[in-house]
C-alpha atoms as a PDB file:
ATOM      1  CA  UNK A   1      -4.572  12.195  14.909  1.00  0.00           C
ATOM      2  CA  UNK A   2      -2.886  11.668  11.048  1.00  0.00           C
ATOM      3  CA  UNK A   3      -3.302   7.552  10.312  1.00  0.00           C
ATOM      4  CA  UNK A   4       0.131   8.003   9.213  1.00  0.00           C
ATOM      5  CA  UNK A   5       2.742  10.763   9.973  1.00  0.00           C
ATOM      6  CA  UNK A   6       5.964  10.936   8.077  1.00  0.00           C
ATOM      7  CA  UNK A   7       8.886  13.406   9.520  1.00  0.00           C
ATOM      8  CA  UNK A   8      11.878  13.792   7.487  1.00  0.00           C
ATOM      9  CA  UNK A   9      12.388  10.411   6.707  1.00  0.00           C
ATOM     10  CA  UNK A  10      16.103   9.867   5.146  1.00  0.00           C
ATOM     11  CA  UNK A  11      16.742   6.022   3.306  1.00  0.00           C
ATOM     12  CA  UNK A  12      19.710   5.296   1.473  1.00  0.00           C
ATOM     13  CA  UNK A  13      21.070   2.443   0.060  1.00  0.00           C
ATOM     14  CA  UNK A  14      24.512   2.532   0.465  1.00  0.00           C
ATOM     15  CA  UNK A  15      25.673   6.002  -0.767  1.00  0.00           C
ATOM     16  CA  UNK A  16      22.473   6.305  -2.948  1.00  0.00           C
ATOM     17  CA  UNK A  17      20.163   9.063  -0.731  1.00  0.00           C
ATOM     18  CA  UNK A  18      16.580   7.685  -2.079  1.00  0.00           C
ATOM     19  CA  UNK A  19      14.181   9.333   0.240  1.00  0.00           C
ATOM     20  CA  UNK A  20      15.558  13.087   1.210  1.00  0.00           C
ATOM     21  CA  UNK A  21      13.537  14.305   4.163  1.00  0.00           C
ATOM     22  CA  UNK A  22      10.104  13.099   3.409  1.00  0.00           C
ATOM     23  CA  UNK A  23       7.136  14.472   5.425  1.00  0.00           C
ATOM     24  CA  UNK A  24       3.694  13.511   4.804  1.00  0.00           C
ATOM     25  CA  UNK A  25       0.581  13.366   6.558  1.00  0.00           C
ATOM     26  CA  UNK A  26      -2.027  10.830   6.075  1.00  0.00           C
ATOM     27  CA  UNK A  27      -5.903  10.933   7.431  1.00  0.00           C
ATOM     28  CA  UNK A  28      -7.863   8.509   9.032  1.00  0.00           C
ATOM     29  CA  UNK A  29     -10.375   7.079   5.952  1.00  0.00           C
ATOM     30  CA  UNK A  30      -8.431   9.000   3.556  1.00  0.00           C
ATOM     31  CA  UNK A  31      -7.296   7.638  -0.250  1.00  0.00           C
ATOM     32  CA  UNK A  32      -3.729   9.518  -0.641  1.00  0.00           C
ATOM     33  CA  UNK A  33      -2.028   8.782  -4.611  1.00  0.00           C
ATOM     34  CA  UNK A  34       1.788   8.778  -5.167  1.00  0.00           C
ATOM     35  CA  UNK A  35       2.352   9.297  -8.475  1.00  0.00           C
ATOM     36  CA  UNK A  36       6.521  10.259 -10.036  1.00  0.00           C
ATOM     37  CA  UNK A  37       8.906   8.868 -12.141  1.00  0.00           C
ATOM     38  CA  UNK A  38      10.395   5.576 -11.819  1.00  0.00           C
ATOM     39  CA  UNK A  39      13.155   5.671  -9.024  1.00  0.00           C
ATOM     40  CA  UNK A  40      11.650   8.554  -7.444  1.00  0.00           C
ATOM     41  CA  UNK A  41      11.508   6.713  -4.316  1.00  0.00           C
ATOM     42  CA  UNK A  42       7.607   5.959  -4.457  1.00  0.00           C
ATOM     43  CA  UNK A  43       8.078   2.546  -3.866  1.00  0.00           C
ATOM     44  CA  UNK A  44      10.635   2.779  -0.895  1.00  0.00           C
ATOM     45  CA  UNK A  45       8.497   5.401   1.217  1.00  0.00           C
ATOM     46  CA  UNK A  46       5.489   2.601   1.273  1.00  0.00           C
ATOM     47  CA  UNK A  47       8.405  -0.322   2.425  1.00  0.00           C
ATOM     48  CA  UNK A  48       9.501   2.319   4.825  1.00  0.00           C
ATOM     49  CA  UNK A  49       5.877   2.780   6.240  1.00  0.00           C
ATOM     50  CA  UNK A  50       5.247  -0.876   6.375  1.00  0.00           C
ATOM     51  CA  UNK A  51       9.146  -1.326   8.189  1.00  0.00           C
ATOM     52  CA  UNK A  52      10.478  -3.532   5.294  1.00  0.00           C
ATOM     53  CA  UNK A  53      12.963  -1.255   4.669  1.00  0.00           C
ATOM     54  CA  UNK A  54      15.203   0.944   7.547  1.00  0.00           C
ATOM     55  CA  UNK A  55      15.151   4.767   7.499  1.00  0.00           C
ATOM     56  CA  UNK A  56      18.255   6.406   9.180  1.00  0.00           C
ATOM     57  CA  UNK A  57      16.542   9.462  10.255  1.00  0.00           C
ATOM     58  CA  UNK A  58      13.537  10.926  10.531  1.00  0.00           C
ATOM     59  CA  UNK A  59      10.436   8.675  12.305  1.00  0.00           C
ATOM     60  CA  UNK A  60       7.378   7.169  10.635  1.00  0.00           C
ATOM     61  CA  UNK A  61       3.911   6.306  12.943  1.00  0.00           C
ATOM     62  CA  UNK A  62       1.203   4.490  12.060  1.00  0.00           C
ATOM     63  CA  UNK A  63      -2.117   5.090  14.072  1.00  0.00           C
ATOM     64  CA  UNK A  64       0.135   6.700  17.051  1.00  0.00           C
ATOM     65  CA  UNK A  65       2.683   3.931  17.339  1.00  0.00           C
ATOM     66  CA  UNK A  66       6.253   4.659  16.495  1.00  0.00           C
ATOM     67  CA  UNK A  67       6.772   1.952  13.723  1.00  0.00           C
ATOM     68  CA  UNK A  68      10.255   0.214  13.216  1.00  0.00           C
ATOM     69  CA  UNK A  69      11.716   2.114  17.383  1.00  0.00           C
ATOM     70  CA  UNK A  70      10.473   2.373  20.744  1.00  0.00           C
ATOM     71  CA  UNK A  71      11.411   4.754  22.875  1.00  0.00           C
ATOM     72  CA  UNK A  72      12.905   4.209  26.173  1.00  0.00           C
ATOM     73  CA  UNK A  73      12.361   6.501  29.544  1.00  0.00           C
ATOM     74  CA  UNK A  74      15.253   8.982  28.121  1.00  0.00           C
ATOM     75  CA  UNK A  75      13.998   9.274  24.779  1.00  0.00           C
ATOM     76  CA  UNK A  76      16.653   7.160  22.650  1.00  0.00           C
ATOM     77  CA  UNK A  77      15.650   4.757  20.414  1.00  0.00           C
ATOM     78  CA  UNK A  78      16.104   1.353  20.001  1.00  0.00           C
ATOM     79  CA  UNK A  79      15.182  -0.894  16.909  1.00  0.00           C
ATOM     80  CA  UNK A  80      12.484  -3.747  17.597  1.00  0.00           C
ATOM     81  CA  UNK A  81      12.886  -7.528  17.260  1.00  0.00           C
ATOM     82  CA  UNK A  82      11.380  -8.892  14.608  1.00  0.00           C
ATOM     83  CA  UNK A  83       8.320 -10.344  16.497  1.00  0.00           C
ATOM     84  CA  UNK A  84       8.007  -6.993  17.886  1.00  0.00           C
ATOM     85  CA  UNK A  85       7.984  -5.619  14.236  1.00  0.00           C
ATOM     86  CA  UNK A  86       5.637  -8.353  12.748  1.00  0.00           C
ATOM     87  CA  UNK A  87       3.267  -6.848  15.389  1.00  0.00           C
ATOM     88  CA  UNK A  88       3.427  -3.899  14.132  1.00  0.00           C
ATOM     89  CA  UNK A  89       3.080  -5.273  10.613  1.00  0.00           C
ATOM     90  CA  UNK A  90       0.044  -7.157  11.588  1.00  0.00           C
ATOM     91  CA  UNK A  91      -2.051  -3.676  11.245  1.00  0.00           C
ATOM     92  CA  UNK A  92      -0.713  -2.615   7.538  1.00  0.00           C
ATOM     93  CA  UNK A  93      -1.911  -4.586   4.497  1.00  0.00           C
ATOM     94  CA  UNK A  94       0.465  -4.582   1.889  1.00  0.00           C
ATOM     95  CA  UNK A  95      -0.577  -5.526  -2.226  1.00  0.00           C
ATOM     96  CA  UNK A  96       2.843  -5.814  -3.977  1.00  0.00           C
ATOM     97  CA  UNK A  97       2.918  -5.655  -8.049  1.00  0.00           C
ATOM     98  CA  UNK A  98       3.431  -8.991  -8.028  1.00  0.00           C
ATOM     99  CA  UNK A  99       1.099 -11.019  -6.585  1.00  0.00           C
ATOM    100  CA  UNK A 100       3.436 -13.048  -4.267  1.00  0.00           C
ATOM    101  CA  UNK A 101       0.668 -16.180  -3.768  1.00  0.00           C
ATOM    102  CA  UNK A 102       1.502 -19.235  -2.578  1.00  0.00           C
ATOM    103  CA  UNK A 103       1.350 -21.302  -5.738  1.00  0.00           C
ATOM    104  CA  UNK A 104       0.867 -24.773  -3.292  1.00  0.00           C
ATOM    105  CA  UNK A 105      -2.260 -23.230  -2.039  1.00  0.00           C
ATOM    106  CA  UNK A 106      -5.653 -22.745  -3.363  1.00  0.00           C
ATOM    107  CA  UNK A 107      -7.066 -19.193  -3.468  1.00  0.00           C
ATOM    108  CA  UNK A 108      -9.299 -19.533   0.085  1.00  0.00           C
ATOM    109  CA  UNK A 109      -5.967 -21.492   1.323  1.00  0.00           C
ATOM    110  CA  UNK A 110      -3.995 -18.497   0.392  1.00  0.00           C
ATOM    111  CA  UNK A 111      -6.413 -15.750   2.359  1.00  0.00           C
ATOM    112  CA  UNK A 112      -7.023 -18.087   5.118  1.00  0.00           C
ATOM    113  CA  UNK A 113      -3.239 -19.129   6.000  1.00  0.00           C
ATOM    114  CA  UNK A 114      -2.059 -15.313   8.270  1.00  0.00           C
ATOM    115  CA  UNK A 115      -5.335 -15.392  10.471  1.00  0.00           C
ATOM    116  CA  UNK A 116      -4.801 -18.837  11.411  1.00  0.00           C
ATOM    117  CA  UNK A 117      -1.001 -18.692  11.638  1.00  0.00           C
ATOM    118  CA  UNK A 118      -0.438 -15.733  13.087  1.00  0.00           C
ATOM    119  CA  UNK A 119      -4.233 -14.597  14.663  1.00  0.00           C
ATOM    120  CA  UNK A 120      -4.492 -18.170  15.477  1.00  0.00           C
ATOM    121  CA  UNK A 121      -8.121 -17.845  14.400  1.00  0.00           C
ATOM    122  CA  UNK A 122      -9.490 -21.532  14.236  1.00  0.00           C
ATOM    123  CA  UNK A 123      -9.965 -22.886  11.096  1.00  0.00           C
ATOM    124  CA  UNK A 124     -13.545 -23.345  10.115  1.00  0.00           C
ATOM    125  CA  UNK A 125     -13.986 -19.577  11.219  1.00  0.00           C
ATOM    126  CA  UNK A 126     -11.137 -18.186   9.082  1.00  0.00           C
ATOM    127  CA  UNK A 127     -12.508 -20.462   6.124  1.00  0.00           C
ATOM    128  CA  UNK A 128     -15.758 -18.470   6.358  1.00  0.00           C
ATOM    129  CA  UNK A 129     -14.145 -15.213   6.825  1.00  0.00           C
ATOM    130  CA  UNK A 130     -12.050 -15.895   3.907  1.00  0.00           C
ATOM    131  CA  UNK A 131     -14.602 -17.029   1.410  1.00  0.00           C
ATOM    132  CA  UNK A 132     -16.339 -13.778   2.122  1.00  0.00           C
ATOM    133  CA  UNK A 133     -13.627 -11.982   1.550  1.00  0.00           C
ATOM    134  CA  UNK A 134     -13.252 -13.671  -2.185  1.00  0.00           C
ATOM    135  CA  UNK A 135     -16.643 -12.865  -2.471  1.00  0.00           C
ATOM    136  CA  UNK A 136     -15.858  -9.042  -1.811  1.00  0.00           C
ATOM    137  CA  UNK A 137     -13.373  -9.113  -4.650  1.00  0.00           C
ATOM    138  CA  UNK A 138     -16.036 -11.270  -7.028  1.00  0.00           C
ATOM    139  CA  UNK A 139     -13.860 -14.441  -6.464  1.00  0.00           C
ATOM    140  CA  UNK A 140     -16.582 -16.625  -4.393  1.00  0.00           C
ATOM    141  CA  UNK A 141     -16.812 -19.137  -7.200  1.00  0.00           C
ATOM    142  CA  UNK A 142     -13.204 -19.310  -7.915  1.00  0.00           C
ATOM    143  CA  UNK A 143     -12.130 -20.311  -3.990  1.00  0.00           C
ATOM    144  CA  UNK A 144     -10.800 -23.740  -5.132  1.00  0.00           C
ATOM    145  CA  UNK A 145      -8.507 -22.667  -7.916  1.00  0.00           C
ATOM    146  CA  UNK A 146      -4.636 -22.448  -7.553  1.00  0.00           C
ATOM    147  CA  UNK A 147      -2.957 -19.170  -8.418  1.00  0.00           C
ATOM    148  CA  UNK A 148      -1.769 -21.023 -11.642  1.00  0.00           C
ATOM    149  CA  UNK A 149      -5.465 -21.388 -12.509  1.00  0.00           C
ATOM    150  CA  UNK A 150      -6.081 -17.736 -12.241  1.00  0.00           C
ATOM    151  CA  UNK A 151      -6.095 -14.882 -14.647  1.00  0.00           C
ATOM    152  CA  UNK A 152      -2.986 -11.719 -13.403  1.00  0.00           C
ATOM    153  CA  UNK A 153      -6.237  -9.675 -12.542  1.00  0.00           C
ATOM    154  CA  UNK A 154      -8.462 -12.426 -10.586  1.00  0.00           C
ATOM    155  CA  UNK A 155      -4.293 -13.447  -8.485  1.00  0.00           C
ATOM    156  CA  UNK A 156      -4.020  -9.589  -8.162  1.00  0.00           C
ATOM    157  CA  UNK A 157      -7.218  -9.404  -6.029  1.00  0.00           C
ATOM    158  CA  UNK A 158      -6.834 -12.507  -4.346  1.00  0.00           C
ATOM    159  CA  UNK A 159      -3.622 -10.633  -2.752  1.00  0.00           C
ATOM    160  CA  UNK A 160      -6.319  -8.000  -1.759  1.00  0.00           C
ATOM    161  CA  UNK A 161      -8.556 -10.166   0.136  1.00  0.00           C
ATOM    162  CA  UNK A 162      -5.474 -12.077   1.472  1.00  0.00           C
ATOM    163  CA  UNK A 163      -4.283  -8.289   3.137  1.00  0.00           C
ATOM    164  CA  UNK A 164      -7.610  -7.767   3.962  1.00  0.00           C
ATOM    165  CA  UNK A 165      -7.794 -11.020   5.874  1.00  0.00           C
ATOM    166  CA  UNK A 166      -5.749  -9.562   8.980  1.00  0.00           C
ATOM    167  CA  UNK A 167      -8.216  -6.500   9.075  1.00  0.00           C
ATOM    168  CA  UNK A 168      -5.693  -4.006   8.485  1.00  0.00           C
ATOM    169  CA  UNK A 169      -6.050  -0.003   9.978  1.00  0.00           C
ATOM    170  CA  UNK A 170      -3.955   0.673   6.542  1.00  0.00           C
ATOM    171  CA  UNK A 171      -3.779  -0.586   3.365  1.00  0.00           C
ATOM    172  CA  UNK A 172      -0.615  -0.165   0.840  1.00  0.00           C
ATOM    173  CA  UNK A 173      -0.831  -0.582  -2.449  1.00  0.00           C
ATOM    174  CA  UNK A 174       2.270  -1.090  -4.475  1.00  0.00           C
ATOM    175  CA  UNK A 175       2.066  -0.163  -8.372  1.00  0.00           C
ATOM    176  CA  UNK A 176      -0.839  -2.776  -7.877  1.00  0.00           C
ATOM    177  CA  UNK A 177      -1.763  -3.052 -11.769  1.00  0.00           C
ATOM    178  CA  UNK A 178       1.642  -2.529 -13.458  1.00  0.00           C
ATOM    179  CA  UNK A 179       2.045  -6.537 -13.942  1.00  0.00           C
ATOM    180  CA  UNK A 180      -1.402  -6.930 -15.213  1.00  0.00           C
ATOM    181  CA  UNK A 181      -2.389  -6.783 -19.181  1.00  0.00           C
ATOM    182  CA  UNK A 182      -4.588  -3.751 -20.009  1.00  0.00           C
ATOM    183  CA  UNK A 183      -7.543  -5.597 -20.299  1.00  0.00           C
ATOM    184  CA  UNK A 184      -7.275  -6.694 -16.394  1.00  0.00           C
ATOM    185  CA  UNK A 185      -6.197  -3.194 -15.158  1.00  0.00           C
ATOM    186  CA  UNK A 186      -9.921  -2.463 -14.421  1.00  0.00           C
ATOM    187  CA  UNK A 187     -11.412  -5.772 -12.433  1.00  0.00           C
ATOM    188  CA  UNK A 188      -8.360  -4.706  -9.171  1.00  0.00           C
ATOM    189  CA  UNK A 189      -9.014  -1.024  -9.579  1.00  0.00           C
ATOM    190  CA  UNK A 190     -12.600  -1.657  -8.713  1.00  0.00           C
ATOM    191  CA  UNK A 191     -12.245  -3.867  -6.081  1.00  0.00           C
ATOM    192  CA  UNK A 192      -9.763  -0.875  -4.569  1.00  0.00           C
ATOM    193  CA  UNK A 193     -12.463   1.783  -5.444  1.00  0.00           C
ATOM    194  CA  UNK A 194     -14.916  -0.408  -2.913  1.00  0.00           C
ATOM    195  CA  UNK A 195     -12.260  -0.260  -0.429  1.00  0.00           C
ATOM    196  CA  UNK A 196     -11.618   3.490  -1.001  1.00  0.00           C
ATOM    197  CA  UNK A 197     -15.521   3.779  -0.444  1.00  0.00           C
ATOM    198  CA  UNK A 198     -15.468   1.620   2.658  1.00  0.00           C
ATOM    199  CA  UNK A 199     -13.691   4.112   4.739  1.00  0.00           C
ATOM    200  CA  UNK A 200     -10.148   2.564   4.281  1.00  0.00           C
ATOM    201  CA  UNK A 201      -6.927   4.234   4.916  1.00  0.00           C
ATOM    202  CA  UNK A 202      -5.079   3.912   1.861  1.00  0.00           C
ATOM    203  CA  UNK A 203      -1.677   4.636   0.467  1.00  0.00           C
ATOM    204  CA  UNK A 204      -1.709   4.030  -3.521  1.00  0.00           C
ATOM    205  CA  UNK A 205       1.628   4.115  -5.656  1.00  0.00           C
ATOM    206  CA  UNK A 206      -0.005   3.913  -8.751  1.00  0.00           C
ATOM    207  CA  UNK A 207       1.051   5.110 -13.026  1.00  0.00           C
ATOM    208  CA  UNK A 208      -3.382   4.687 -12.916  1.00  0.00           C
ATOM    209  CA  UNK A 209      -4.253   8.524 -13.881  1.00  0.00           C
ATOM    210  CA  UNK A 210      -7.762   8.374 -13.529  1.00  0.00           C
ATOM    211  CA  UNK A 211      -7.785   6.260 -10.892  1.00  0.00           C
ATOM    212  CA  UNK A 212      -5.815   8.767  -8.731  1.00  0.00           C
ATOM    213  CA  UNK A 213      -8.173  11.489 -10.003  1.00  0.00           C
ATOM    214  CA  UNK A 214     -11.345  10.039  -9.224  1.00  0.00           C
ATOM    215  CA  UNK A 215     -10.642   7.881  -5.886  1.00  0.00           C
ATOM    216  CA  UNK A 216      -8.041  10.048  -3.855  1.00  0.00           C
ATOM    217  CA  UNK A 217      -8.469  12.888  -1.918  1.00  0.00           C
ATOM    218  CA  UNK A 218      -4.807  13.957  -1.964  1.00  0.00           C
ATOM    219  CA  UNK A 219      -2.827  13.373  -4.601  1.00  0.00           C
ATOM    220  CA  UNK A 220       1.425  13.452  -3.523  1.00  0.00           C
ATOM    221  CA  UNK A 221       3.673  13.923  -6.708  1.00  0.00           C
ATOM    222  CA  UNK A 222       7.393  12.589  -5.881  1.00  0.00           C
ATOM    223  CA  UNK A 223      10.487  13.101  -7.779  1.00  0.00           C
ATOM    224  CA  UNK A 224      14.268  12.115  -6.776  1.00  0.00           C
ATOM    225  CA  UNK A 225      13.507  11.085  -3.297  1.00  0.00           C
ATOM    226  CA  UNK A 226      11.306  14.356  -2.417  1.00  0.00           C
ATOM    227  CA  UNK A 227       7.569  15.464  -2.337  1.00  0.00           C
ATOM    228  CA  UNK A 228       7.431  18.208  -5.073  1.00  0.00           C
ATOM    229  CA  UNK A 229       4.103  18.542  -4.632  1.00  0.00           C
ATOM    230  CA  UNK A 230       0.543  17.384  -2.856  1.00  0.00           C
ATOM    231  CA  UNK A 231      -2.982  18.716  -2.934  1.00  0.00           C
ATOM    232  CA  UNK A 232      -6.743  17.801  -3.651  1.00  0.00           C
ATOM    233  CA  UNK A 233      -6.582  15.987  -7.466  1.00  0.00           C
ATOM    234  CA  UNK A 234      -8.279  18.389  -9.140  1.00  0.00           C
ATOM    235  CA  UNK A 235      -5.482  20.973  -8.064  1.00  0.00           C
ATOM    236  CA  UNK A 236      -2.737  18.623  -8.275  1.00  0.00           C
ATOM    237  CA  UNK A 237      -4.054  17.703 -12.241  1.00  0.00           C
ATOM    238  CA  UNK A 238      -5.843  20.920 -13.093  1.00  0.00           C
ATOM    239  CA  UNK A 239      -3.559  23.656 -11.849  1.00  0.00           C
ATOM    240  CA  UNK A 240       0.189  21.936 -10.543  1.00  0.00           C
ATOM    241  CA  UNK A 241       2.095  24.677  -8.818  1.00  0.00           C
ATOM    242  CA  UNK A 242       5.479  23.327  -9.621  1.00  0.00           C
ATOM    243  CA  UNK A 243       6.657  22.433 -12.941  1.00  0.00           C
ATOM    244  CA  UNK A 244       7.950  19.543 -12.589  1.00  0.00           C
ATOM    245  CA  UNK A 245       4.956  18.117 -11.433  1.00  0.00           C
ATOM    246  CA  UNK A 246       3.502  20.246 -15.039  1.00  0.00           C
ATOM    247  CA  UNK A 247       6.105  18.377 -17.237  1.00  0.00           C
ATOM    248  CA  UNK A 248       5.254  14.781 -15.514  1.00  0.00           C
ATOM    249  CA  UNK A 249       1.261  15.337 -15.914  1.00  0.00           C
ATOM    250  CA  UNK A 250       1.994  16.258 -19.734  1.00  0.00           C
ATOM    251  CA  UNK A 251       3.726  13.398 -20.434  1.00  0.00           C
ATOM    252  CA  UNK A 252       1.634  10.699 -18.419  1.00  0.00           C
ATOM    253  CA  UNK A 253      -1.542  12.143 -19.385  1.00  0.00           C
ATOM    254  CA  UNK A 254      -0.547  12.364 -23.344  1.00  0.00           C
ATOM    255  CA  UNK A 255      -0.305   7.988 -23.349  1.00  0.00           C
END
């Protein structure tokens, strides 16, 4: 069974149609890339996947569990609560392009607070568990500092270790770098390249070319709210099929 299954999602926002029938398939331990335009509706499918946003058709799962519905004895569908959602949530780490901190809380403080709050994982344990997680990102030393303290790159993977505090089945990643100066691009996308290398499940919206050459093995090219085109990287950058998906690569790829 696909970590994630995608059928025909529809989203739209208002009388703006920003995902049209969407279907995508992601593996267990796999790294899949969506690269496209801005407003192609990159973005949206990973808050659809994660239930921040509604879809009005189509049906998303998430390691076999119908995310955002369940299904009653006649097979309708009814929207969860939101405890019932936050549930579901609990499984999906999510790294926005901001980093979204709590600025009253030191870095540890910020990766400890959702085990204990909502794990209720006592405190001296999810201390521990969180300074090893800072350690994972190469942040060990700087567990005391406030977010304000911190370079964009060194807040960027505190968010990481924070999402990877609730042990997550999936992790999203959200144009992860696009906030961060050049120079700090490369400290987060090697702390993702660990995780890729871990075995997680990971959905990457990323403008990071190489990054989606060398780390995923499928690479999903969106444009106005449909897949245009998916494959291995090296046929997805090497040979594209479609040529839209030609005309985007030339243009990226000539910055």
């Amino acid at each position: 069974m696909a970590m994630v299954e995608v059928h025909d999602v529809h989203k739209f926002y208002g009388d703006l149609h920003v995902l049209r029938g969407v279907t995508l398939s992601v593996q267990r331990g796999e790294v899949c890339t969506i690269l496209g335009p801005s407003g192609s509706g990159k973005s949206t499918l990973l808050r659809c996947v994660n239930v921040l946003e509604e879809i009005q058709a189509g049906s998303i799962t998430v390691d076999g569990t119908l995310m955002g519905f369940r299904e009653d004895a006649r097979g309708r569908l009814h929207e969860l609560r939101p405890k019932e959602l936050a549930r579901q949530r609990a499984h999906i780490g999510m790294v926005f392009q901001r980093f979204n901190l709590f600025p009253h809380m030191t870095a540890v403080q910020n990766v400890m607070a959702a085990p204990i709050r909502v794990n209720g994982l006592p405190r001296d344990l999810a201390f521990d568990k969180a300074l090893a997680l800072l350690d994972l990102v190469g942040l060990a030393e700087r567990a005391d500092h406030y977010p304000a303290q911190l370079s964009g790159g060194q807040q960027q993977r505190v968010a990481i270790a924070r999402a990877m505090a609730m042990e997550p089945d999936l992790m999203l990643f959200d144009e992860p770098t696009s906030a961060l100066d050049p120079e700090l691009v490369g400290e987060v996308l090697a702390v993702m390249q660990d995780l890729a290398a871990s075995g997680m499940t990971m959905m990457v919206v990323t403008h990071e070319m190489g990054f989606a050459r060398e780390v995923s093995d499928t690479v999903v090219f969106m444009d106005e709210g449909t897949i245009v085109e998916s494959g291995r990287p090296d046929d997805v950058f090497d040979a594209p099929r479609h040529p839209r998906t030609r005309e985007f690569l030339d243009k990226v790829l000539d910055h």
